[in-house]
N, C-alpha and C. Protein backbone atom coordinates (compact mmCIF):
# COMPACT_ATOMS: atom_id res chain seq x y z
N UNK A 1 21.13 -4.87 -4.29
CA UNK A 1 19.90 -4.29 -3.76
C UNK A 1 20.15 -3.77 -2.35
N UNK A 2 19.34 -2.37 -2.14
CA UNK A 2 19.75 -1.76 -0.63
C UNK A 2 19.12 -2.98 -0.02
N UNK A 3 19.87 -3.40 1.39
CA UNK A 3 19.13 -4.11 2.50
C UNK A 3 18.88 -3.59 3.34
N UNK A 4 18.56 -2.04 3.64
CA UNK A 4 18.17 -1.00 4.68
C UNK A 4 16.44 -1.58 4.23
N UNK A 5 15.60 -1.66 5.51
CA UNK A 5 14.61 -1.91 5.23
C UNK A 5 13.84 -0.68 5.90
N UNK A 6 12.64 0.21 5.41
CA UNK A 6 12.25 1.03 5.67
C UNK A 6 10.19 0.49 6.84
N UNK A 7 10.02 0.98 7.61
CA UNK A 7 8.82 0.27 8.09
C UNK A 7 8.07 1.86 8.46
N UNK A 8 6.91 1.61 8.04
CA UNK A 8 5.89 2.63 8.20
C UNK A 8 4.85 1.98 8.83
N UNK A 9 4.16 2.75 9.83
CA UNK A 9 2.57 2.48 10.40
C UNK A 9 1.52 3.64 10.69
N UNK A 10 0.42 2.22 10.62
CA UNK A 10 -0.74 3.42 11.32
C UNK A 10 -1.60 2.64 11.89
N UNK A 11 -2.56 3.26 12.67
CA UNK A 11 -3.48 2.87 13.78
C UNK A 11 -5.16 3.49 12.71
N UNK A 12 -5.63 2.13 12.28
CA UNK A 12 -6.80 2.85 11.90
C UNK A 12 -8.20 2.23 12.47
N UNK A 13 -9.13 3.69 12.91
CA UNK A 13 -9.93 2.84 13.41
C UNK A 13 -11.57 2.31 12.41
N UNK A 14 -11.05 0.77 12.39
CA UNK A 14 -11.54 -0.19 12.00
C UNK A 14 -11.70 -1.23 12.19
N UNK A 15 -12.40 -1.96 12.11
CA UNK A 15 -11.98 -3.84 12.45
C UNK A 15 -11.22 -4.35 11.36
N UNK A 16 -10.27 -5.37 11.80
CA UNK A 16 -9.50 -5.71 10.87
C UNK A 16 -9.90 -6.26 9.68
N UNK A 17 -11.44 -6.74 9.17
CA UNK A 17 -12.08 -7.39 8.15
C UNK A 17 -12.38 -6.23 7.18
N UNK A 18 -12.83 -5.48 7.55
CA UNK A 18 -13.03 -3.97 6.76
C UNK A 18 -11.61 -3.18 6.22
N UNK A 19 -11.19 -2.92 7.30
CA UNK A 19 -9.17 -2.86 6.99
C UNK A 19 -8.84 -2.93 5.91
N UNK A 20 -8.88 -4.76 5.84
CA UNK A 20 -8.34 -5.80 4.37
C UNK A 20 -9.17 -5.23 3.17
N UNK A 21 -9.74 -5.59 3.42
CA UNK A 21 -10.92 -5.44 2.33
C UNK A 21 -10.49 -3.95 1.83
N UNK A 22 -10.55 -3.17 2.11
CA UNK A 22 -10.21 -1.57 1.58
C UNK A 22 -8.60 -1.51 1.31
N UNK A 23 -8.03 -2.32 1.99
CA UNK A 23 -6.59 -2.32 1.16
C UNK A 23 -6.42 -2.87 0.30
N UNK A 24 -7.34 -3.93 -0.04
CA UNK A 24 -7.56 -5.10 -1.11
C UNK A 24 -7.99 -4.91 -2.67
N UNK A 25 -9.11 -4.64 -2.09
CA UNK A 25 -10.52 -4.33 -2.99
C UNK A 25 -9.70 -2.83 -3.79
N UNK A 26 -9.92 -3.40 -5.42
CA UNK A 26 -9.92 -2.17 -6.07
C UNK A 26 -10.63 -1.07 -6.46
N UNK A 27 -11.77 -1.22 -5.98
CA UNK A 27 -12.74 -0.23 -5.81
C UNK A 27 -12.36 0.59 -4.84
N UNK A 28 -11.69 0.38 -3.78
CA UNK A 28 -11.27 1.35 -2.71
C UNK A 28 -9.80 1.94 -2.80
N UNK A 29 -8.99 0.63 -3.57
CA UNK A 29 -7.90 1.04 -3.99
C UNK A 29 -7.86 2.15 -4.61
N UNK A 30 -8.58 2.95 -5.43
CA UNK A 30 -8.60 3.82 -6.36
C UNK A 30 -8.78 5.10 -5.62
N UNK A 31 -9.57 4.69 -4.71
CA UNK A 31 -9.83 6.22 -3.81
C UNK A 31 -9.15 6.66 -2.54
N UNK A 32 -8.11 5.84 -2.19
CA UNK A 32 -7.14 6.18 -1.55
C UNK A 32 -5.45 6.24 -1.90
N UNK A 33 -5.29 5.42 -2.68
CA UNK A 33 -3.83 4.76 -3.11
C UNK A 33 -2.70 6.49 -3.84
N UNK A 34 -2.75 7.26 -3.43
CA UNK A 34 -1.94 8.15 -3.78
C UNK A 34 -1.49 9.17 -2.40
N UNK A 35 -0.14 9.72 -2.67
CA UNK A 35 0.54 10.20 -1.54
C UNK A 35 0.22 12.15 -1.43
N UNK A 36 -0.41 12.36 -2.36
CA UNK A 36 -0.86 14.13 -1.92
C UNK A 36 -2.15 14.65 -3.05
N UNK A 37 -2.95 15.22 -2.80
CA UNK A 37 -4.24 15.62 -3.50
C UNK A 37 -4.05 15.87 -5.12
N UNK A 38 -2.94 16.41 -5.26
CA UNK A 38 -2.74 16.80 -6.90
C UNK A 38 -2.09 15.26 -7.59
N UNK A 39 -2.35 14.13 -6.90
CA UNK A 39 -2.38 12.26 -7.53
C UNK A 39 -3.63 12.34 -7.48
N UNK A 40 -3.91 10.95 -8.13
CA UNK A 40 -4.76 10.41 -7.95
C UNK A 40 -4.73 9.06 -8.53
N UNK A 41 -5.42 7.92 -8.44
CA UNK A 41 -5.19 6.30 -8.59
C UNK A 41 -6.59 6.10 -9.52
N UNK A 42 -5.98 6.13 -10.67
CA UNK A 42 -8.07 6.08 -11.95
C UNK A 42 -7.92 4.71 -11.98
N UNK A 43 -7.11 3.60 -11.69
CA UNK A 43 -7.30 2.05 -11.89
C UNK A 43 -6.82 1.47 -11.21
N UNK A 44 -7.04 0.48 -10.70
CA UNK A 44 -6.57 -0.47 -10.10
C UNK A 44 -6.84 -1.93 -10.25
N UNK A 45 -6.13 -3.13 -10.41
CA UNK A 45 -6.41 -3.95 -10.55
C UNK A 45 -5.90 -5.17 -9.43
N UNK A 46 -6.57 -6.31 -8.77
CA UNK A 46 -5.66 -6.95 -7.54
C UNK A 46 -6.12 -8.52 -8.06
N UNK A 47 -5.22 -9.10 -7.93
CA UNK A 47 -5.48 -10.71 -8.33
C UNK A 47 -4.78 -11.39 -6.78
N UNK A 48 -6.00 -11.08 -6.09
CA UNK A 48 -5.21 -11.78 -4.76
C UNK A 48 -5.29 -13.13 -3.93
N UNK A 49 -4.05 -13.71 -4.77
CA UNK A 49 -3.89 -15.07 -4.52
C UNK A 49 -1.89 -15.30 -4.72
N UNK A 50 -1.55 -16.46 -4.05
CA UNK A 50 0.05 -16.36 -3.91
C UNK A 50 0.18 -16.26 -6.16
N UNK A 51 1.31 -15.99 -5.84
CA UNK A 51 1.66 -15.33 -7.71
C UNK A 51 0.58 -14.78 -8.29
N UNK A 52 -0.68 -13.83 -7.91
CA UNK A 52 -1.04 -12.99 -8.56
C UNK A 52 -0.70 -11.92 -8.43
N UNK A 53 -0.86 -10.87 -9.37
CA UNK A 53 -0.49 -9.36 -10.07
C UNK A 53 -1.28 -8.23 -9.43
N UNK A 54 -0.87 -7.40 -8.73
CA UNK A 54 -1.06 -6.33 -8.21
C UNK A 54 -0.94 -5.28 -9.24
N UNK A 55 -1.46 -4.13 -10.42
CA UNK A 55 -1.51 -3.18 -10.72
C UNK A 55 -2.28 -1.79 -10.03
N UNK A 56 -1.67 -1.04 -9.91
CA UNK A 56 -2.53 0.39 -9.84
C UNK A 56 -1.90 1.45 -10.00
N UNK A 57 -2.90 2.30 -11.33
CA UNK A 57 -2.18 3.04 -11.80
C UNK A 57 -2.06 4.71 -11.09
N UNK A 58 -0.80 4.96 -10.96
CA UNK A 58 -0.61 6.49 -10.17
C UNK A 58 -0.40 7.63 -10.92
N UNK A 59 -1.54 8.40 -10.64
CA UNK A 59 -0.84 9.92 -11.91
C UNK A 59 -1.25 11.25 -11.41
N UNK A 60 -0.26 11.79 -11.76
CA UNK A 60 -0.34 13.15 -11.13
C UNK A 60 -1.81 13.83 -12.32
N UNK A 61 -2.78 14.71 -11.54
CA UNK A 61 -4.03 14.86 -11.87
C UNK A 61 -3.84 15.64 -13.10
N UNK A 62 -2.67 16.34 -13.12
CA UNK A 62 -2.66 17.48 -14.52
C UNK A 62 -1.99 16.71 -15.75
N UNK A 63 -1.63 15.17 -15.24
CA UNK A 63 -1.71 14.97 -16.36
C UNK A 63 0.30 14.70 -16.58
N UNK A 64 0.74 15.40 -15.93
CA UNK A 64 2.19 15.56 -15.92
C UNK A 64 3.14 14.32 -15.82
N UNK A 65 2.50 13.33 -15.40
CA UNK A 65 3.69 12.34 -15.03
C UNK A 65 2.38 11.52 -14.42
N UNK A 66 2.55 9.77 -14.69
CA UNK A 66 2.36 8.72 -14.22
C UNK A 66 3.36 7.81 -14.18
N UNK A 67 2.50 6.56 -13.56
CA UNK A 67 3.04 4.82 -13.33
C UNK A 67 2.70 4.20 -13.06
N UNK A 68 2.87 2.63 -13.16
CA UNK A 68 1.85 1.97 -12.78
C UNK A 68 2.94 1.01 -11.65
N UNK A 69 2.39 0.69 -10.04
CA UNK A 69 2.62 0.19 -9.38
C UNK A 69 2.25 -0.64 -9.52
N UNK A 70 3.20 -1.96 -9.43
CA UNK A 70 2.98 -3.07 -9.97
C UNK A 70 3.68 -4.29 -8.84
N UNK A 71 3.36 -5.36 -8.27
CA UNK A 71 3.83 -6.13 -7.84
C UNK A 71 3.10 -7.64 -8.13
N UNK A 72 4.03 -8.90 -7.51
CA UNK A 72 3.56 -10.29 -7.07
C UNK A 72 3.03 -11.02 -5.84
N UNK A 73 2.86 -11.40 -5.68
CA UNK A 73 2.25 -12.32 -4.42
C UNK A 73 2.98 -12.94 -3.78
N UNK A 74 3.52 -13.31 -2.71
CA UNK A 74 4.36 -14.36 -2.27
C UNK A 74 4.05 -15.20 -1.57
N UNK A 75 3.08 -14.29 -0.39
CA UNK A 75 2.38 -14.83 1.04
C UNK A 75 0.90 -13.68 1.02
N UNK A 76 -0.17 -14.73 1.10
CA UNK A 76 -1.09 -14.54 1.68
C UNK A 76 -1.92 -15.15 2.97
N UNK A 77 -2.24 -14.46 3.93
CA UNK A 77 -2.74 -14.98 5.23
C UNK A 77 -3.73 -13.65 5.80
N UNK A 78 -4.88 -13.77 4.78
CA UNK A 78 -6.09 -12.94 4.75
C UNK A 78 -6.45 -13.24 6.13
N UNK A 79 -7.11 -12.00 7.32
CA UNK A 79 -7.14 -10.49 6.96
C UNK A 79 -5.85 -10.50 7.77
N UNK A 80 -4.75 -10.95 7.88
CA UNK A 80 -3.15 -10.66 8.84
C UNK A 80 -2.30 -10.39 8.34
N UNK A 81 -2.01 -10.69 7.14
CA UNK A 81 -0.87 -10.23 6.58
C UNK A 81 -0.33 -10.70 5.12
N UNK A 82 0.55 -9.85 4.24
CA UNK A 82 0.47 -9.88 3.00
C UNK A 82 1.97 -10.14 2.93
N UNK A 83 2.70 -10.65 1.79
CA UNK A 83 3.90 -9.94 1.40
C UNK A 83 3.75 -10.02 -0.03
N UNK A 84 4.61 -9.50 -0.99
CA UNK A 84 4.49 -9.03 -2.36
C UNK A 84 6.39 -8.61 -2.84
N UNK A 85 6.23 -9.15 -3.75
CA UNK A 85 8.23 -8.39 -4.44
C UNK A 85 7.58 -7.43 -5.22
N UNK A 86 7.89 -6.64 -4.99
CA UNK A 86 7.79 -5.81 -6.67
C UNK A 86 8.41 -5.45 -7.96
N UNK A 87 8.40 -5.61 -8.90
CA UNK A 87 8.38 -6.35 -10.18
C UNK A 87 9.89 -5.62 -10.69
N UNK A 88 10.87 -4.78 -9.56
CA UNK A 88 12.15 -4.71 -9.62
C UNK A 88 12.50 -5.32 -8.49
N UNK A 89 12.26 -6.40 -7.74
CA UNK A 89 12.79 -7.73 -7.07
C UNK A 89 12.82 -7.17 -5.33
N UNK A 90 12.76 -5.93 -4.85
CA UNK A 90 11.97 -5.50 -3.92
C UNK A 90 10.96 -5.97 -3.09
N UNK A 91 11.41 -6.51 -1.88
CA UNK A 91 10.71 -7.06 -1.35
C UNK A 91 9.39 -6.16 -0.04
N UNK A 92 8.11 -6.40 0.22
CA UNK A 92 7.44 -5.66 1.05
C UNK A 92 6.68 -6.66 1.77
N UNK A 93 6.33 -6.17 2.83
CA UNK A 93 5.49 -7.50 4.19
C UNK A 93 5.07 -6.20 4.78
N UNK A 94 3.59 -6.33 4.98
CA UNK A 94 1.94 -5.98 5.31
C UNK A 94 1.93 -6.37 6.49
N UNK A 95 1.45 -6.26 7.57
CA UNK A 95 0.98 -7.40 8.89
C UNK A 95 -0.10 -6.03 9.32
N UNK A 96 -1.10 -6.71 9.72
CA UNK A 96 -2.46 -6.32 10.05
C UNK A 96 -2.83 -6.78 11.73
N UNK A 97 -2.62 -5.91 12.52
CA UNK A 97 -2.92 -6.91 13.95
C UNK A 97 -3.94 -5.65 14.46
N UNK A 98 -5.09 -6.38 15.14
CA UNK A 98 -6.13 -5.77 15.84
C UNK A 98 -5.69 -5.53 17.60
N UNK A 99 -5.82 -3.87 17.26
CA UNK A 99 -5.55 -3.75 18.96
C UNK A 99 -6.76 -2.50 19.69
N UNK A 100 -7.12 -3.58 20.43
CA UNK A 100 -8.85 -2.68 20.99
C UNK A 100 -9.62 -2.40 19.92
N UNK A 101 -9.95 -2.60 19.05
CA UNK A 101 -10.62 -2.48 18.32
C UNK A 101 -10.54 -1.81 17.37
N UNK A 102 -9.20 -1.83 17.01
CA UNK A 102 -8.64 -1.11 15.78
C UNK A 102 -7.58 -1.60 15.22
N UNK A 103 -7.11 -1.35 14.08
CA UNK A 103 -6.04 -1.95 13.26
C UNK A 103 -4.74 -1.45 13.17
N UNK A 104 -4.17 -1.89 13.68
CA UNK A 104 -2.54 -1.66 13.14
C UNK A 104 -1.95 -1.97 12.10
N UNK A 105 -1.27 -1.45 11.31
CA UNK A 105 -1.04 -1.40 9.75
C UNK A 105 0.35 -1.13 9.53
N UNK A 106 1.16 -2.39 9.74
CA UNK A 106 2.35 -1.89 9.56
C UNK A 106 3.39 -2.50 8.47
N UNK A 107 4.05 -1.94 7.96
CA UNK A 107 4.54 -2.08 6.09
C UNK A 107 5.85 -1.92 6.63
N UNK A 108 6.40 -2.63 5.89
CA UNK A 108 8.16 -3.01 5.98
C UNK A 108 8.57 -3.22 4.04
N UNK A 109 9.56 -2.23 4.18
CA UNK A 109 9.87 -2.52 2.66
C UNK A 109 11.18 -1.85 2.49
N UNK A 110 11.91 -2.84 1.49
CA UNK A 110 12.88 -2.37 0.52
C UNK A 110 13.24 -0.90 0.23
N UNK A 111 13.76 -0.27 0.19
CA UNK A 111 14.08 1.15 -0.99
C UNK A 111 14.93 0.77 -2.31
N UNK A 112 14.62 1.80 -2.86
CA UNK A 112 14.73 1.78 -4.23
C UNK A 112 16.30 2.71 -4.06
N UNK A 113 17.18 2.68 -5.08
CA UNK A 113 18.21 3.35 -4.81
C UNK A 113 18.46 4.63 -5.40
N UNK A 114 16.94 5.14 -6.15
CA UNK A 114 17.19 6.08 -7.13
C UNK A 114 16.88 7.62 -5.99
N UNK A 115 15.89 7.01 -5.22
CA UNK A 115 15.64 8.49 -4.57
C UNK A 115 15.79 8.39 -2.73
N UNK A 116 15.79 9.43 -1.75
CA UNK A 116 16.44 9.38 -0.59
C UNK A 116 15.41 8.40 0.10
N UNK A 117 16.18 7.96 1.05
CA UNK A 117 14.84 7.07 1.81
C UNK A 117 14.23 8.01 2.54
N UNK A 118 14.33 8.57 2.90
CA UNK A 118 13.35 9.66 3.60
C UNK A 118 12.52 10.48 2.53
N UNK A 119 13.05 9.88 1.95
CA UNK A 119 11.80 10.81 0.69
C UNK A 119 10.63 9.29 0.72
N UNK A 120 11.09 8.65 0.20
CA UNK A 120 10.59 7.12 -0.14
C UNK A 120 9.51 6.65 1.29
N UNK A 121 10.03 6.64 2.69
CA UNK A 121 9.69 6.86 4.14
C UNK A 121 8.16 7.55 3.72
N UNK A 122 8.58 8.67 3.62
CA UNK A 122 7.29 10.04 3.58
C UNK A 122 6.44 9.47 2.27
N UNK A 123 6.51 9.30 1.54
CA UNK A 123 6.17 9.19 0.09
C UNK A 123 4.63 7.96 0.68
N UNK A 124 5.74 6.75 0.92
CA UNK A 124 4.62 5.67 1.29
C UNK A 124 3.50 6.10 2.99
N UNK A 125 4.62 6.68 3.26
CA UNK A 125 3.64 7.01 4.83
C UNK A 125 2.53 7.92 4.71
N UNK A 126 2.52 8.92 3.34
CA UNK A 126 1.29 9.74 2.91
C UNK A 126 0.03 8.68 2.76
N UNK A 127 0.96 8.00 1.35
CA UNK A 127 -0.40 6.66 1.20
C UNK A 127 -0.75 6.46 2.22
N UNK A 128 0.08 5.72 3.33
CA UNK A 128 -0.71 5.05 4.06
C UNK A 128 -2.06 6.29 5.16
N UNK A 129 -1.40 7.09 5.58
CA UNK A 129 -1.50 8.14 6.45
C UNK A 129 -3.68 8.20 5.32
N UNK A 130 -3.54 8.81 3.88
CA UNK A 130 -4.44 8.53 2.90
C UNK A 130 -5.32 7.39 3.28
N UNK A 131 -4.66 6.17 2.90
CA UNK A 131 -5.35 5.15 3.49
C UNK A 131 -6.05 5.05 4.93
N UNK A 132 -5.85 5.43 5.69
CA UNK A 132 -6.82 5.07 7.45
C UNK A 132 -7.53 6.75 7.21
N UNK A 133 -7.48 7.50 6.44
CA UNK A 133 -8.50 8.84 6.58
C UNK A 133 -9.55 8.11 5.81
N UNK A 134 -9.31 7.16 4.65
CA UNK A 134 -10.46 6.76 3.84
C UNK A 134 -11.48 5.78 3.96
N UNK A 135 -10.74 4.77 4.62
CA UNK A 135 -11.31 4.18 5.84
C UNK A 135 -12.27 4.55 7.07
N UNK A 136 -11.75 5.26 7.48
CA UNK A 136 -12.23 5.65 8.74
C UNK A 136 -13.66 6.43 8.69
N UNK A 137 -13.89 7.05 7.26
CA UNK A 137 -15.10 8.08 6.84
C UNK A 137 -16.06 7.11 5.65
N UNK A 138 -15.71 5.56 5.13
CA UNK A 138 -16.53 5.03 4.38
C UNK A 138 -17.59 3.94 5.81
C-alpha cells in the first residue's frame, strides 16, 4: 500500500455542530458528496458508530459510470474528529477544529495506486471545496 499520505482542507463558515452534522447526516450527504456538477450522490447511507458502514452512492448524472463509496469506522470523537479504512484497507482521519467561529476541515488520506495523486488531491478537494459551498448556503 502507497504510504504517501495526501491532506486536503477547508475553512467553512459554520459552527462546528452544524459542520458534523452535514458531513454526517445523509440527507446532506446526498447534496453535496460529488467532485463536479455532471455527479451527483442519489444515496447515501451512514451507520455512525466505531465498525459501522459508510455507503454513498456516486454517479455521473448521464448515467455513464458509477460507485459506491464505501468505508468502516475506526474512531469516533463527535463533532472533532473521524477516522474510517476504506473497504480496500486505506486508511483516512477527519479532524474538525473551530477557529473564530468557523470550521476547519482537514482530511488526511491514503492514495489509491491506480490513478495520479494529484488527480486523487483535486478529485477529493472538489468534494470537499462542494462540501463548505453547501454548508455555508443551508
Amino acid at each position: 500500500m502507497n504510504t504517501q499520505l495526501i491532506t486536503i482542507e477547508t475553512l467553512v463558515n459554520s459552527d462546528i455542530n452544524k459542520t458534523w452534522n452535514c458531513y454526517t447526516a445523509p440527507e446532506h450527504i446526498t447534496k453535496w458528496n460529488f467532485a463536479a456538477d455532471t455527479w451527483h450522490c442519489p444515496s447515501a447511507s451512514n451507520d455512525l458508530r466505531v465498525g459501522g458502514k459508510y455507503t454513498a452512492r456516486m454517479e455521473a448524472k448521464d448515467g455513464s459510470f458509477g460507485f459506491d463509496f464505501e468505508f468502516i469506522y475506526d474512531d469516533i470523537n463527535a463533532p472533532n474528529s473521524m477516522a474510517y479504512t476504506l473497504l480496500d484497507n486505506r486508511k483516512v482521519k477527519v479532524n474538525f477544529e473551530t477557529i473564530e467561529g468557523a470550521t476547519k476541515v482537514v482530511v488526511v488520506f491514503e492514495p489509491e495506486t491506480e490513478n495520479p495523486v494529484e488527480l486523487q488531491r483535486e478529485g477529493w478537494q472538489a468534494i470537499l471545496n462542494n462540501f463548505k459551498k453547501y454548508v455555508e448556503v443551508i
